[in-house]
N, C-alpha and C. Protein backbone atom coordinates (compact mmCIF):
# COMPACT_ATOMS: atom_id res chain seq x y z
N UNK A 1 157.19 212.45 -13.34
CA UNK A 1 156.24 211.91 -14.32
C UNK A 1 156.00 210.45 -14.02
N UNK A 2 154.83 210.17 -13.49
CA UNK A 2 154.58 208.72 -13.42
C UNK A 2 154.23 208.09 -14.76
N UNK A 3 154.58 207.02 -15.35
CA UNK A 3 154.57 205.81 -16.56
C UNK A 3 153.64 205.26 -16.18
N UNK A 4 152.62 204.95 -15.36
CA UNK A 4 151.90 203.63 -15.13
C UNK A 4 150.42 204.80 -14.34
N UNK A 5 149.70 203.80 -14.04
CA UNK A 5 148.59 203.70 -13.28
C UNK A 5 148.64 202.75 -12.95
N UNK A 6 147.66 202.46 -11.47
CA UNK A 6 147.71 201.56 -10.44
C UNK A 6 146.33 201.07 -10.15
N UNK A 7 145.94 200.35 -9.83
CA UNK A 7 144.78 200.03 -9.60
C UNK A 7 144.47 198.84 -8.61
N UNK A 8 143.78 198.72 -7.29
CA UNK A 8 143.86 197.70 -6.31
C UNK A 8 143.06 196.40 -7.00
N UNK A 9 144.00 194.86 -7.02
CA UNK A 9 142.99 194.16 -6.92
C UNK A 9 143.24 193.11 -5.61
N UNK A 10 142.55 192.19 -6.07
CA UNK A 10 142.39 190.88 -4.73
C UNK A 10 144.04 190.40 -4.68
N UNK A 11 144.44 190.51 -3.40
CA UNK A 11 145.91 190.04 -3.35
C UNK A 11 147.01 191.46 -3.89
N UNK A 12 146.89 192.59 -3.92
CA UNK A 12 147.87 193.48 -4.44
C UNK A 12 147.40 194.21 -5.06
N UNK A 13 148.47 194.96 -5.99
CA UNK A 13 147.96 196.06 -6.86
C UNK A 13 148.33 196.03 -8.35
N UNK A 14 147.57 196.02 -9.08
CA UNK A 14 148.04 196.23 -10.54
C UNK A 14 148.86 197.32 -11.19
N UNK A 15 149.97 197.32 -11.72
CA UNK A 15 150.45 198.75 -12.10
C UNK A 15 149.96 198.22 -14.14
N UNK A 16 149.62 199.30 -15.01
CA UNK A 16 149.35 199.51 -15.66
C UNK A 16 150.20 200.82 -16.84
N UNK A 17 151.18 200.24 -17.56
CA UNK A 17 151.59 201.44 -18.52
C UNK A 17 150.70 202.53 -19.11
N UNK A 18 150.78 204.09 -19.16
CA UNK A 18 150.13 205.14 -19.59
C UNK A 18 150.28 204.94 -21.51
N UNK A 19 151.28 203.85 -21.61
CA UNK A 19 151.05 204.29 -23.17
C UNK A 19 150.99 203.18 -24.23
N UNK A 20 150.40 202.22 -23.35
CA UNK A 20 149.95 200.66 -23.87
C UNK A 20 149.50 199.99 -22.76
N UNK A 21 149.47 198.44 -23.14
CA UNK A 21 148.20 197.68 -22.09
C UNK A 21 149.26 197.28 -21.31
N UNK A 22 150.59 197.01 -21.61
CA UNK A 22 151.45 196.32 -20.74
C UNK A 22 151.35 196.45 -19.09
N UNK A 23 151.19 195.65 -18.56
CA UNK A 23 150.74 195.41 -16.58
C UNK A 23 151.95 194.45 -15.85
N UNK A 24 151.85 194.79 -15.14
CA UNK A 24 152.89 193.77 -13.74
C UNK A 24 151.61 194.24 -12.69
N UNK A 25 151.91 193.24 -11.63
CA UNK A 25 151.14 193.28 -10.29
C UNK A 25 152.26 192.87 -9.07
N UNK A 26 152.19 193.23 -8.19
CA UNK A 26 153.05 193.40 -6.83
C UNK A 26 153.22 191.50 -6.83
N UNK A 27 152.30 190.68 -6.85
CA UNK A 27 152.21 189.44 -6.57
C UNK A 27 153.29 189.09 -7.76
N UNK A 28 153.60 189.53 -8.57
CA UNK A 28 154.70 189.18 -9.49
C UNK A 28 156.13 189.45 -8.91
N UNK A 29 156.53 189.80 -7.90
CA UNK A 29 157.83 190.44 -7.47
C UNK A 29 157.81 189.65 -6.11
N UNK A 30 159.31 189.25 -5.93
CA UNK A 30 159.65 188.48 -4.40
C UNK A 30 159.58 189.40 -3.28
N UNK A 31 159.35 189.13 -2.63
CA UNK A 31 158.66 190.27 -0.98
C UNK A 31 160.63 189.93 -0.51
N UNK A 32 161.75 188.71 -0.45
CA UNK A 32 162.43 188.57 -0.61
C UNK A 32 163.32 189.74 -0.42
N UNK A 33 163.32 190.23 -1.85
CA UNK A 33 163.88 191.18 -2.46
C UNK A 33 163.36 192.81 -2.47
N UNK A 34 162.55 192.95 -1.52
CA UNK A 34 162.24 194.23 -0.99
C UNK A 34 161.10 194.52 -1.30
N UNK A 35 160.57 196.14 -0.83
CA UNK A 35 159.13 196.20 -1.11
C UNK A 35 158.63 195.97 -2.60
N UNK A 36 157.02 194.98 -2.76
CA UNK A 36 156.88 194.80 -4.13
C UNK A 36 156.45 195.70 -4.84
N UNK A 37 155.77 196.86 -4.29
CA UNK A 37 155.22 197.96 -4.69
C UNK A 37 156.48 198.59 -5.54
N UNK A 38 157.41 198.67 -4.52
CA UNK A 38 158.54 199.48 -5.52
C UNK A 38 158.95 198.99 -6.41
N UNK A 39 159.40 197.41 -6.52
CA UNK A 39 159.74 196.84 -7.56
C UNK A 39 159.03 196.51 -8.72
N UNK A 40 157.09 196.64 -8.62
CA UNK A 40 156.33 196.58 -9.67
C UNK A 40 156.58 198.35 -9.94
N UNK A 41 156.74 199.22 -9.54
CA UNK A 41 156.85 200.59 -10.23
C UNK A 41 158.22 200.46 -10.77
N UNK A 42 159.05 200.17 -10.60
CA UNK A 42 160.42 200.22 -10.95
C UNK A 42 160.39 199.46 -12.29
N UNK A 43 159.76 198.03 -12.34
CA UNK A 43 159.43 197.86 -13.52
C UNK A 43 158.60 198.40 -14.87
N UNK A 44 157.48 199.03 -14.08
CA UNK A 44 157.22 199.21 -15.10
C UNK A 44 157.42 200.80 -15.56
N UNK A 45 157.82 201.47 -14.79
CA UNK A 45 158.79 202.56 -15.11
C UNK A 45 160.18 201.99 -16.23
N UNK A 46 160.76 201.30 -15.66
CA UNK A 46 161.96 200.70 -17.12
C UNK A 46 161.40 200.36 -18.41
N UNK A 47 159.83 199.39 -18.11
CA UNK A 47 159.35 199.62 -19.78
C UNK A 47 159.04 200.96 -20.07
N UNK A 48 158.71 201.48 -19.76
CA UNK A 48 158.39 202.75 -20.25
C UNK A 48 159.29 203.62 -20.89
N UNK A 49 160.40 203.37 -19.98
CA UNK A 49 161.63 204.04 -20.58
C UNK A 49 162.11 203.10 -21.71
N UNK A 50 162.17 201.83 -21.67
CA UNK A 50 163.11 200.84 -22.73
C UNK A 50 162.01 200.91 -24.27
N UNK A 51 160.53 200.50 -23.99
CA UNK A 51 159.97 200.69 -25.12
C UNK A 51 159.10 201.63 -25.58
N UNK A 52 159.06 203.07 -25.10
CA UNK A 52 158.61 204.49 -25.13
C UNK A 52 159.10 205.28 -25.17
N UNK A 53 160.65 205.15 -25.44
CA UNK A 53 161.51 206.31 -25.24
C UNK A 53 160.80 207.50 -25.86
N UNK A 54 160.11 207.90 -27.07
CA UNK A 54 160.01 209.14 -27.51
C UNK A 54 158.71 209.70 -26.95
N UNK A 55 157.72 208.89 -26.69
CA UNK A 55 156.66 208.78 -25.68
C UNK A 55 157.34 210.09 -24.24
N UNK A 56 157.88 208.99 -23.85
CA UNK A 56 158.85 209.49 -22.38
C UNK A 56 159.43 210.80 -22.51
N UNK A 57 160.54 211.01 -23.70
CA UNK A 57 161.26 211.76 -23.79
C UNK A 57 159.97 213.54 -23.86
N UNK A 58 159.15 213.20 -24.73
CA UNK A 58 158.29 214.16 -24.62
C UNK A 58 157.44 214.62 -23.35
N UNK A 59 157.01 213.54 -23.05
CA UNK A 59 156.19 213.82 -21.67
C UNK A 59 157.11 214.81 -20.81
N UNK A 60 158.59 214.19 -20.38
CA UNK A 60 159.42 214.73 -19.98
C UNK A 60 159.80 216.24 -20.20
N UNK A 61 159.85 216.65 -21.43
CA UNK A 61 160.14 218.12 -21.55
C UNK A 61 158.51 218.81 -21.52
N UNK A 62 157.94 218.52 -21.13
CA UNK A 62 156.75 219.36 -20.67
C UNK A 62 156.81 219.99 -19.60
N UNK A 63 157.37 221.16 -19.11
CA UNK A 63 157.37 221.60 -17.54
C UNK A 63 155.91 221.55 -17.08
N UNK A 64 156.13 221.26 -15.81
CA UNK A 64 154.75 221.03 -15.12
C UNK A 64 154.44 222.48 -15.04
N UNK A 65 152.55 222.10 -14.83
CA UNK A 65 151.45 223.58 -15.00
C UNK A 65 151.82 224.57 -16.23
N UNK A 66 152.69 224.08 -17.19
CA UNK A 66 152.39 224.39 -18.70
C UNK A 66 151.53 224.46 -19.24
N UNK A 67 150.91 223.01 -19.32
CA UNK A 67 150.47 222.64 -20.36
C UNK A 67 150.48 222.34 -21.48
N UNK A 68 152.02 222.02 -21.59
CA UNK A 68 152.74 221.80 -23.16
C UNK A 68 153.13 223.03 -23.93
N UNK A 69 152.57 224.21 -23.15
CA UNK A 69 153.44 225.69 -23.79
C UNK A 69 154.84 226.35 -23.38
N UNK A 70 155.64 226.30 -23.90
CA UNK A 70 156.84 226.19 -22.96
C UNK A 70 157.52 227.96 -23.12
């Protein structure tokens, strides 16, 4: 289950939460400290989990090609 959407802009990529406006962009993360791509998904995968838990928790028990009928 991906948390975010992505979207290219000038200089990197925007990641975007599925269940509010909250954003990080790759240019926010040290190249340093490994790829930024992963570390802007990694972030904003943790909000998702830290302030969506029931959001998350649901999405989650949806088996895929359901459709929410289980």
């Amino acid at each position: 289950m991906r948390y975010y959407t992505t979207k290219p802009m000038t200089g990197g990529v925007l990641f975007k939460c599925v269940y509010c406006e909250h954003t990080v962009t790759t240019p926010d993360f040290d190249e340093a400290k490994g790829n930024r791509r992963t570390q802007a998904a990694a972030a904003i995968h943790q909000h998702a989990k830290e302030l969506h838990a029931n959001q998350v928790r649901a999405a989650e028990s949806i088996k895929p090609g359901c459709y929410g009928v289980v």
